[in-house]
N, C-alpha and C. Protein backbone atom coordinates (compact mmCIF):
# COMPACT_ATOMS: atom_id res chain seq x y z
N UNK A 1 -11.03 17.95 -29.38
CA UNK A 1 -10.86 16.51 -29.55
C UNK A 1 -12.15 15.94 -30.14
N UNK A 2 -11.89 15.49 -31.46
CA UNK A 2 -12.92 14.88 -31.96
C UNK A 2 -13.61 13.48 -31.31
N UNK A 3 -15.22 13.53 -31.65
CA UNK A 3 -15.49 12.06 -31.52
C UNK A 3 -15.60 10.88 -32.37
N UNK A 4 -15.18 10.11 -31.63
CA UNK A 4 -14.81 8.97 -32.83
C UNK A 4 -15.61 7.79 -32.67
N UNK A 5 -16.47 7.37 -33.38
CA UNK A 5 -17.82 6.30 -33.52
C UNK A 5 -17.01 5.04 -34.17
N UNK A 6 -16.89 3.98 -32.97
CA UNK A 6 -16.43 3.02 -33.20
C UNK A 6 -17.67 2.22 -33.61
N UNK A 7 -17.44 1.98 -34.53
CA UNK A 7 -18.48 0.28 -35.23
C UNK A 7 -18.32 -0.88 -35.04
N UNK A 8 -19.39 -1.94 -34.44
CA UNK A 8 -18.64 -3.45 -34.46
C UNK A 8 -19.74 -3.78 -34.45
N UNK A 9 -19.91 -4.21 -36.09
CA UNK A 9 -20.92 -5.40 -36.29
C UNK A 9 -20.89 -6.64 -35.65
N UNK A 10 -22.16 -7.18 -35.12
CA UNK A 10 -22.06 -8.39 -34.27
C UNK A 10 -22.71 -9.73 -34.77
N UNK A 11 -22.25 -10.64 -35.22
CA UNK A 11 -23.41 -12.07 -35.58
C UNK A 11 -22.65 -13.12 -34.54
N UNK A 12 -23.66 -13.79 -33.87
CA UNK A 12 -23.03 -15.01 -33.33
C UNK A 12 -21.65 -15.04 -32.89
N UNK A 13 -20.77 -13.99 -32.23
CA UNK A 13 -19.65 -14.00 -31.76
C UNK A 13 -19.57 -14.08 -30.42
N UNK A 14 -20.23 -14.66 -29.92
CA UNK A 14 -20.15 -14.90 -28.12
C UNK A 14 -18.72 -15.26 -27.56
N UNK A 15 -18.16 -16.00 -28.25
CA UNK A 15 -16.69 -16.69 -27.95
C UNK A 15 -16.04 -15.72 -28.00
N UNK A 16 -16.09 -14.82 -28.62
CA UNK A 16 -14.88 -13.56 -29.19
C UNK A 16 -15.53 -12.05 -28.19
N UNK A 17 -16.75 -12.03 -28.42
CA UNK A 17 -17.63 -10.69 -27.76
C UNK A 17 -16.59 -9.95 -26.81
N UNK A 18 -16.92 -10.47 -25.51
CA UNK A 18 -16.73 -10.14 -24.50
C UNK A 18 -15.67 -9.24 -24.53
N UNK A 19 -14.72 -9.84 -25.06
CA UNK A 19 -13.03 -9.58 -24.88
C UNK A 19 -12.42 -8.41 -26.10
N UNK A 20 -13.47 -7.97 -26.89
CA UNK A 20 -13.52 -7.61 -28.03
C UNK A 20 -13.91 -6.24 -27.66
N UNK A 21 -15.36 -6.41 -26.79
CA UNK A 21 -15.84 -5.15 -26.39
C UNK A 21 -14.95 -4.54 -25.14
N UNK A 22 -14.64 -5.67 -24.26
CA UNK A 22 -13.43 -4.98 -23.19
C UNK A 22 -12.68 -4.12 -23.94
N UNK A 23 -11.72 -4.67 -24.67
CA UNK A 23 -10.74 -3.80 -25.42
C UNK A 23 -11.29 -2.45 -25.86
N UNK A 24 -11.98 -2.53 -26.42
CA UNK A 24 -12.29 -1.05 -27.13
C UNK A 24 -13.13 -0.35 -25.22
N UNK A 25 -13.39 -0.73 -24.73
CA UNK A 25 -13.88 -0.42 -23.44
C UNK A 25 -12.66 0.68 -22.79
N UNK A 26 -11.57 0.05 -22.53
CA UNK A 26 -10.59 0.32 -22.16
C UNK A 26 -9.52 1.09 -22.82
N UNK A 27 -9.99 1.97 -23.73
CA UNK A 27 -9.22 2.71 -24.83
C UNK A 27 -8.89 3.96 -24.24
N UNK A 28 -7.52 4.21 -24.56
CA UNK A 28 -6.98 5.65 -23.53
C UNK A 28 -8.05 6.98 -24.02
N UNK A 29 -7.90 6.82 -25.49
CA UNK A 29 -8.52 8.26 -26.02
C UNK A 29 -10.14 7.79 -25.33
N UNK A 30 -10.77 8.69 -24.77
CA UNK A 30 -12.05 8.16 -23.90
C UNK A 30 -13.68 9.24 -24.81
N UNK A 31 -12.87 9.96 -25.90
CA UNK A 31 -14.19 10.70 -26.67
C UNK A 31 -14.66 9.66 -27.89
N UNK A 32 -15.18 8.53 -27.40
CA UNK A 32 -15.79 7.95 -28.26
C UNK A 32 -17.29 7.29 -27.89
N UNK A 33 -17.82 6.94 -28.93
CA UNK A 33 -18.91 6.34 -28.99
C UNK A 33 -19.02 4.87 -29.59
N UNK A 34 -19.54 3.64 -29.10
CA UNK A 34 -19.47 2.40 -29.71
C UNK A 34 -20.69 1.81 -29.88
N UNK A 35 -20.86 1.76 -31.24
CA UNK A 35 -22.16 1.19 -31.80
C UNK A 35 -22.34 -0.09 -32.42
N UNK A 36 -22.52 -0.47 -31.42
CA UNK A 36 -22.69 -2.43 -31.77
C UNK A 36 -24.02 -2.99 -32.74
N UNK A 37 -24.00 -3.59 -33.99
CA UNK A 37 -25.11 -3.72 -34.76
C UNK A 37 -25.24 -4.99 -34.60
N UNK A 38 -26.37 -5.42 -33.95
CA UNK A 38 -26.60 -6.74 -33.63
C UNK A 38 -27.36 -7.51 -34.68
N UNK A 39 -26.53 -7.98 -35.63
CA UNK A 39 -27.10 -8.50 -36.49
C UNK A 39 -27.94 -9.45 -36.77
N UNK A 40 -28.68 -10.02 -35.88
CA UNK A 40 -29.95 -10.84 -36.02
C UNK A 40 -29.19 -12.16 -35.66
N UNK A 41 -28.09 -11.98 -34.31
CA UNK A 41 -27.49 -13.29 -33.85
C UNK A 41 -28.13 -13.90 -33.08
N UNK A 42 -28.13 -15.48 -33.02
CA UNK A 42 -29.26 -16.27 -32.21
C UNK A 42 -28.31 -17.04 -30.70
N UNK A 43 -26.72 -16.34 -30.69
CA UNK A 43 -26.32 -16.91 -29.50
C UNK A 43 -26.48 -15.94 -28.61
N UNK A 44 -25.49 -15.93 -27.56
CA UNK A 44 -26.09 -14.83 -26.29
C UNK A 44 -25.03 -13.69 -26.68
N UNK A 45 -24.72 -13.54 -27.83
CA UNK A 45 -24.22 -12.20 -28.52
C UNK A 45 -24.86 -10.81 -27.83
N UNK A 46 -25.84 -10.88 -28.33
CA UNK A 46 -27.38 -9.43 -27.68
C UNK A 46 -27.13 -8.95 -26.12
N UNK A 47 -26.92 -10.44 -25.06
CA UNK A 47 -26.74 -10.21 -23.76
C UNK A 47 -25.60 -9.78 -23.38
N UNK A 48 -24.54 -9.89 -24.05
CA UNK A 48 -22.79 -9.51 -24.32
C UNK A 48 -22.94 -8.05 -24.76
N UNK A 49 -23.60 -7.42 -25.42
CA UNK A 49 -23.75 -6.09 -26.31
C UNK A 49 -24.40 -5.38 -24.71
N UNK A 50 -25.80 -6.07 -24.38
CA UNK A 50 -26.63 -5.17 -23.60
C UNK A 50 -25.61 -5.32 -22.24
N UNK A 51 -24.98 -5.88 -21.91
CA UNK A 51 -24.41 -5.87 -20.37
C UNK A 51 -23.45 -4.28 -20.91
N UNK A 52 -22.78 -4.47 -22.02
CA UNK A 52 -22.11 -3.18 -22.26
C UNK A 52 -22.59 -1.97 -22.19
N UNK A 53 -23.40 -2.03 -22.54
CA UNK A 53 -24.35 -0.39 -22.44
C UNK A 53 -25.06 -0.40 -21.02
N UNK A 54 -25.27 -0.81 -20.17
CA UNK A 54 -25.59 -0.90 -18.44
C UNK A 54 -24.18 -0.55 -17.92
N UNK A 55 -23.16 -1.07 -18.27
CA UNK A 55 -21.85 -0.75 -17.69
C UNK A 55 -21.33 0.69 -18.14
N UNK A 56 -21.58 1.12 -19.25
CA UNK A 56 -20.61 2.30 -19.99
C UNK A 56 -21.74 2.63 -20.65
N UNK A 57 -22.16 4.19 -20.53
CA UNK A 57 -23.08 4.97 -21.57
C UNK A 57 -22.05 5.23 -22.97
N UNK A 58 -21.25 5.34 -23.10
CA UNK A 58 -20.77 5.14 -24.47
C UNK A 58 -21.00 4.35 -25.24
N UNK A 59 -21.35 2.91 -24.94
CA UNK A 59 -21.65 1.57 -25.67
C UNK A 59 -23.30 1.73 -26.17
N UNK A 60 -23.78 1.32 -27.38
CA UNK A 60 -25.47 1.57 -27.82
C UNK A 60 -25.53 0.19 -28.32
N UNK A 61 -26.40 -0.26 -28.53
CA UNK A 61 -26.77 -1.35 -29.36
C UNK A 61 -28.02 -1.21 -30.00
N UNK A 62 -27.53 -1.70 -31.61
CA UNK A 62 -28.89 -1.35 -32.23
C UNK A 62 -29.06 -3.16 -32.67
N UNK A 63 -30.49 -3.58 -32.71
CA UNK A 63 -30.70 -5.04 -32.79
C UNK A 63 -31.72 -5.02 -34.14
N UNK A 64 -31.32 -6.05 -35.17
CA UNK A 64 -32.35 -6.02 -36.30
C UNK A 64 -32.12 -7.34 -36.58
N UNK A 65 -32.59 -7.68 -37.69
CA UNK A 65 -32.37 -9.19 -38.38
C UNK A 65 -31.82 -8.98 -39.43
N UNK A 66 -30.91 -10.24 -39.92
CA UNK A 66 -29.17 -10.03 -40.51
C UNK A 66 -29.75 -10.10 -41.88
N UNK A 67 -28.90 -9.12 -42.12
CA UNK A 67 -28.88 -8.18 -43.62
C UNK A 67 -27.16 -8.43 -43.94
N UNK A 68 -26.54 -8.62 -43.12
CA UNK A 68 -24.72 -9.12 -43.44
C UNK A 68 -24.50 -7.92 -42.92
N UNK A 69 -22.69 -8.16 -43.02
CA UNK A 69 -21.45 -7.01 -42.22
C UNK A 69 -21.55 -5.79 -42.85
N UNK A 70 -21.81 -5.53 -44.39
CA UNK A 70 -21.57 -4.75 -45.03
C UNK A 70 -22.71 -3.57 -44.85
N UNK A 71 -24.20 -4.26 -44.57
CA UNK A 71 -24.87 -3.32 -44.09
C UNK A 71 -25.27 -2.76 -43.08
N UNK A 72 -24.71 -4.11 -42.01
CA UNK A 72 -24.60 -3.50 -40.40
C UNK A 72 -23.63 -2.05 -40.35
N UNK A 73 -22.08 -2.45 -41.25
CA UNK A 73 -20.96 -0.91 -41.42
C UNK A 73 -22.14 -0.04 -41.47
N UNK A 74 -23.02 -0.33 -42.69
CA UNK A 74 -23.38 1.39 -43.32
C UNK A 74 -24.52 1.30 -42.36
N UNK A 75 -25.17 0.84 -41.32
CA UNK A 75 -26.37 1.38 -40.56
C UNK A 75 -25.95 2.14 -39.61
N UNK A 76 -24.21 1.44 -39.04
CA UNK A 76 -23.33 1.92 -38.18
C UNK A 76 -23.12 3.45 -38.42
N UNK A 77 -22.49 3.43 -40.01
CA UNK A 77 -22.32 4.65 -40.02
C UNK A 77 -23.29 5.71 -40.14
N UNK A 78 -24.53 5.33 -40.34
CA UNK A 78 -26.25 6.36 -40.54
C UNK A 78 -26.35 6.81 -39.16
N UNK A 79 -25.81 5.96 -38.22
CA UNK A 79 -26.12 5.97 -36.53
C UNK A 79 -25.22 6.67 -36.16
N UNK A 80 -23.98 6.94 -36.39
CA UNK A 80 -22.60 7.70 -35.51
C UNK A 80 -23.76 8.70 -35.31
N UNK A 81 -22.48 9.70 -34.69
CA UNK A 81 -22.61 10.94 -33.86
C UNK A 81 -21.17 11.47 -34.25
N UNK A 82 -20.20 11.11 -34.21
CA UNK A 82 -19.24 11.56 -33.92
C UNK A 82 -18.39 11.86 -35.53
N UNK A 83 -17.12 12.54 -35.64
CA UNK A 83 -16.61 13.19 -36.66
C UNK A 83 -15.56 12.12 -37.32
N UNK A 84 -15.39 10.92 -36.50
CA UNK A 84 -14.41 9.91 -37.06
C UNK A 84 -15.20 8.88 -37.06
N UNK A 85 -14.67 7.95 -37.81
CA UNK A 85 -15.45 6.70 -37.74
C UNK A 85 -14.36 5.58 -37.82
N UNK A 86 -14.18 4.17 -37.09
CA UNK A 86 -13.40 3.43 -36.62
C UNK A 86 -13.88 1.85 -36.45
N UNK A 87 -13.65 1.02 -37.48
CA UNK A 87 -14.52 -0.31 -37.84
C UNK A 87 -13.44 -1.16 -36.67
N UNK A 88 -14.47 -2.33 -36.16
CA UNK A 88 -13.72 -3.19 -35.23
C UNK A 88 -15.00 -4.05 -35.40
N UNK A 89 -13.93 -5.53 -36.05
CA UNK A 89 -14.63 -6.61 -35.72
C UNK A 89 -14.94 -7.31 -34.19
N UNK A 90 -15.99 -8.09 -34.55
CA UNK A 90 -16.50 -9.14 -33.12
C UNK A 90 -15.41 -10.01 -32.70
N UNK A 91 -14.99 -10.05 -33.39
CA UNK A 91 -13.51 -11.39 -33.28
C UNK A 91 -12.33 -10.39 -33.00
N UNK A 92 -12.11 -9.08 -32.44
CA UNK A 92 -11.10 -8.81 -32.60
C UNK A 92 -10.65 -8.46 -31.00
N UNK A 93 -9.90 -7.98 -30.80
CA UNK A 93 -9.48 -6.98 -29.63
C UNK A 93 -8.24 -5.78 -29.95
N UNK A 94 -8.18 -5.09 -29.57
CA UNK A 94 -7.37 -3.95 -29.96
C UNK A 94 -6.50 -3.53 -28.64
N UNK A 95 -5.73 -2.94 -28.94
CA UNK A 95 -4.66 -2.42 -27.69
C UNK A 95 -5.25 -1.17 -27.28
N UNK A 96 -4.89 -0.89 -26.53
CA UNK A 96 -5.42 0.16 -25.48
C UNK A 96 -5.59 1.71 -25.87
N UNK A 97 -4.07 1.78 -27.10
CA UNK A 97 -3.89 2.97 -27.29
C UNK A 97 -4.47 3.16 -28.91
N UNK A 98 -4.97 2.17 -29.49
CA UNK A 98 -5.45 1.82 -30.92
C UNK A 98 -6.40 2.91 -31.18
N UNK A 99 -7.36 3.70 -30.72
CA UNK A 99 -8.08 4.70 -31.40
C UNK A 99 -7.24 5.92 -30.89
N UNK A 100 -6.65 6.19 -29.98
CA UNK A 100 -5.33 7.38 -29.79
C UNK A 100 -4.25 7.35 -30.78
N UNK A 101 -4.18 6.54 -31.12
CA UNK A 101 -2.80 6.33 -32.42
C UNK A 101 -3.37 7.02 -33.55
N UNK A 102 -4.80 5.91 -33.88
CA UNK A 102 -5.34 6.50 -34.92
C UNK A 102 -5.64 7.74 -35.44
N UNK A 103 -6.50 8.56 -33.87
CA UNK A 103 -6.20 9.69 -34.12
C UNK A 103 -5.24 10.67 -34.44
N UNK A 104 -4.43 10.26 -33.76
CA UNK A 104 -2.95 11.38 -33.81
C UNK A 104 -2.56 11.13 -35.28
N UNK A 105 -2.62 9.58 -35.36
CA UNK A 105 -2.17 9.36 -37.65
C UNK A 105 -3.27 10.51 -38.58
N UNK A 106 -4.85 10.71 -37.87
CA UNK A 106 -5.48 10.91 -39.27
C UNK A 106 -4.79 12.54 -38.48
N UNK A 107 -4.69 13.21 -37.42
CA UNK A 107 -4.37 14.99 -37.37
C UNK A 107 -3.08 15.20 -37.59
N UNK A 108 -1.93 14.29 -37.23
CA UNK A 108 -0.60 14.48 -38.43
C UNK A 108 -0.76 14.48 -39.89
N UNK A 109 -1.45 13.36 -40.28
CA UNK A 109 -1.19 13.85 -41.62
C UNK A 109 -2.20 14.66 -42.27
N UNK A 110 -2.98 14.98 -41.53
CA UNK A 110 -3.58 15.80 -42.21
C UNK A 110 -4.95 15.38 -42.86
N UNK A 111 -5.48 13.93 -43.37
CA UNK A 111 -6.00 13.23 -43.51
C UNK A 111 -8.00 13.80 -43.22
């Protein structure tokens, strides 16, 4: 079972955070890694990221000053560990079984 390096660039999403990182928290497939790029946000974004990584060693946070989404992805992806890689916005939340699906889509088809 591969590991799969979830990405979620972070700016100023405090309203959305929490519930964003739960979700992917709570994901059935459990071989993953989540690398939060704290993009140089000035709300309590950082304290939302760091409570995650005290709760769950899977969760990392890397903190810099904002360069945008596009280069938080590619710092994300310089940082994985793992053999998949799996983008999730700050604003989002995902269902439970969302990186188990995924997987099973990219080893059916072959991908």
């Amino acid at each position: 079972m591969e590991k799969v390096s979830v990405i979620i660039p972070v700016y100023n999403a405090e309203k959305f955070l929490y519930d964003c990182l739960e979700s992917v928290k709570k994901q059935t497939y459990k071989n993953i890694e989540v690398i939060m790029i704290n993009d140089g946000s000035t709300d309590s974004s950082g304290s939302i990221c760091s409570f995650f990584c005290e709760i769950d060693s899977r969760f990392r946070l890397i903190n810099r000053d904002n360069e945008g989404v596009c280069s938080a992805r590619n710092l994300g992806i310089k940082m994985s560990s793992g053999e998949l890689v799996a983008f999730v916005d700050a604003d989002d939340t995902i269902k439970e079984c969302f990186i188990q699906n995924l997987y099973e889509k990219i080893k059916d088809s072959g991908a």
